[in-house]
Protein backbone atom coordinates (compact mmCIF):
# COMPACT_ATOMS: atom_id res chain seq x y z
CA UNK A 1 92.40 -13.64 -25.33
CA UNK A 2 95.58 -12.30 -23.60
CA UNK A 3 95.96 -15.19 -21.42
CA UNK A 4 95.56 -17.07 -23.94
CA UNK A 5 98.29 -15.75 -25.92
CA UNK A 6 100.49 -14.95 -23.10
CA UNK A 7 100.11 -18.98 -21.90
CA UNK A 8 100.59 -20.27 -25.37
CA UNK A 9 104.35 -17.95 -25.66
CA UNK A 10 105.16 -19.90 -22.39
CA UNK A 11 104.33 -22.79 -23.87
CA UNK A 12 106.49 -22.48 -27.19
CA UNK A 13 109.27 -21.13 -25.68
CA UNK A 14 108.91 -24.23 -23.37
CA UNK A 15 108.82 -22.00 -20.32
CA UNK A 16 105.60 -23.54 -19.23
CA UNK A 17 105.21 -26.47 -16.58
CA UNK A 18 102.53 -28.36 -15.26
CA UNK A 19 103.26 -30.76 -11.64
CA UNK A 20 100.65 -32.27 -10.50
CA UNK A 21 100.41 -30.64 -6.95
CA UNK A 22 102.28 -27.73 -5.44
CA UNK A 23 102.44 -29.00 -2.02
CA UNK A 24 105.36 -28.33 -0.67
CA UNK A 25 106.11 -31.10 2.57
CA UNK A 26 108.52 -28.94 4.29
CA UNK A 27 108.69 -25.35 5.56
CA UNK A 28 112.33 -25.15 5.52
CA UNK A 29 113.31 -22.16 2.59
CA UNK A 30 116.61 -24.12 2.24
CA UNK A 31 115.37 -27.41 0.80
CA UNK A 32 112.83 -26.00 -1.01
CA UNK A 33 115.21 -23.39 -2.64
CA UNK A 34 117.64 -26.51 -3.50
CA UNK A 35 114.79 -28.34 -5.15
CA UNK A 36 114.39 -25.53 -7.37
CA UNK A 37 118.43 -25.06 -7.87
CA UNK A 38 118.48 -28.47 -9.37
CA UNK A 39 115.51 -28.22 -11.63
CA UNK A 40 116.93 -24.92 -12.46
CA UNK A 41 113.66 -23.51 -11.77
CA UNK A 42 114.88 -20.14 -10.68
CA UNK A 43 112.92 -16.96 -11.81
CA UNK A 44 109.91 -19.03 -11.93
CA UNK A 45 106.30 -18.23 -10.95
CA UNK A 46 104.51 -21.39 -9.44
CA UNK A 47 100.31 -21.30 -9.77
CA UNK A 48 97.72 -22.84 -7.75
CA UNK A 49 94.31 -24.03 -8.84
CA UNK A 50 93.07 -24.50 -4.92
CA UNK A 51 91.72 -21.81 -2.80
CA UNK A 52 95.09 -20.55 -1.13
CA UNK A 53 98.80 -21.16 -1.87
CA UNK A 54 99.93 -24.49 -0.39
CA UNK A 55 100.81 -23.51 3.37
CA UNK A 56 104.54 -25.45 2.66
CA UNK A 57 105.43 -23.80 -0.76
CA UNK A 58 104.03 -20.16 0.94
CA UNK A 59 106.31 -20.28 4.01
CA UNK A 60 109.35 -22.17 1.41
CA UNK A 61 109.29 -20.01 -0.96
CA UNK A 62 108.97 -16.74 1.08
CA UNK A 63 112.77 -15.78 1.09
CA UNK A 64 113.39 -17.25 -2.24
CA UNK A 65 114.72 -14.35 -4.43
CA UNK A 66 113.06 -14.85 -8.12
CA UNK A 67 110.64 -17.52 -6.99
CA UNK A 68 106.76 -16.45 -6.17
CA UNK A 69 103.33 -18.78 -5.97
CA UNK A 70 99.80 -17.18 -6.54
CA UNK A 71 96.60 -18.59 -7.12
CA UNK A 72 95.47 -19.18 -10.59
CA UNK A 73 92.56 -16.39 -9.35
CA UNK A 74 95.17 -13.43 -9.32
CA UNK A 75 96.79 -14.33 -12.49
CA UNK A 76 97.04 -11.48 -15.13
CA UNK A 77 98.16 -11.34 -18.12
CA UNK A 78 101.12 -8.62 -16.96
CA UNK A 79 102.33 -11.12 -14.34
CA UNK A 80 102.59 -14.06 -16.62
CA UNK A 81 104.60 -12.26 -19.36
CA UNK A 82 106.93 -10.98 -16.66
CA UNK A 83 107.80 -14.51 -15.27
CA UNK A 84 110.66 -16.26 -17.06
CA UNK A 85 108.96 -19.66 -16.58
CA UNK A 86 105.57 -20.58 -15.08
CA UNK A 87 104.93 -23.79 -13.64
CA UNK A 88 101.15 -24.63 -12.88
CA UNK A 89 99.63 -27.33 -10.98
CA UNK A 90 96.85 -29.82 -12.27
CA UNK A 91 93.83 -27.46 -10.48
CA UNK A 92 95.47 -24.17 -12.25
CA UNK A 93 95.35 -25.78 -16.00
CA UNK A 94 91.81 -27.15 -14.92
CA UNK A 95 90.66 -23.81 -13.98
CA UNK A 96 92.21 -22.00 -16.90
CA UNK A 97 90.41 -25.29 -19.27
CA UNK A 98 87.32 -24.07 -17.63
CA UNK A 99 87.66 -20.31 -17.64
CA UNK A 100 89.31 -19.54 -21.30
CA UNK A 101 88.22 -22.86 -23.12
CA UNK A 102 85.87 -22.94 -25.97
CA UNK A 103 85.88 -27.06 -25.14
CA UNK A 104 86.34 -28.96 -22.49
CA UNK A 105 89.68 -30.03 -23.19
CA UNK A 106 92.12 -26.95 -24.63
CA UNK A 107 95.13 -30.08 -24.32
CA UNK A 108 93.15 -32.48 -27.21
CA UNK A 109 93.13 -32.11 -30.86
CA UNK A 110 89.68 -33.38 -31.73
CA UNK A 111 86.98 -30.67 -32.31
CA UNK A 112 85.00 -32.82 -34.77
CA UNK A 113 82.76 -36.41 -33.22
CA UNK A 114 82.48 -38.61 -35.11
CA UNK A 115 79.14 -39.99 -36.31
């Protein structure tokens, strides 16, 4: 129920992002860290869905000061009220769907089928 809460704050405040992936091409810090400049994504927590934190965004985003990736595993509640924004990818809000949904689908409106 915290998660819950704690996502849905994100998401009104419109700190919350979904990309599709978080693979990162490039293992240079410097390109990576002026991606994020210019989508003003600084103080932001990226999430994974997949097994390990893309290899690129890992080594990128390193020796970024107020940037971190985790998987969407070692999310906690504490860690995503304590990120100004949190950007997931696709496999993260799939997870989460899975893990904390009462449906299949937390993103639709329609609970009721019709007959």
């Amino acid at each position: 129920m915290g998660m819950r809460v704690a996502l849905s704050a994100k998401v009104k405040d419109e700190r919350f992002g979904v990309v599709e992936s978080l693979d990162w091409p490039g293992l240079k810090t410097k390109s990576l860290a002026r991606r994020i400049d210019d989508l003003g994504w600084r103080k932001t927590l990226f999430v994974t869905g997949q097994d390990e934190v893309p290899r690129g965004l890992a080594r990128s985003s390193g020796n970024i000061p107020l940037v971190d990736a985790l998987t969407v595993q070692n999310l906690n509640v504490y860690t995503v009220l304590k990120w100004q924004r949190v950007v997931m990818d696709i496999a993260a809000v799939d997870w989460l769907e899975r893990t904390l949904g009462k449906s299949k689908n937390l993103w639709t409106t329609d609970s009721v089928t019709e007959e």
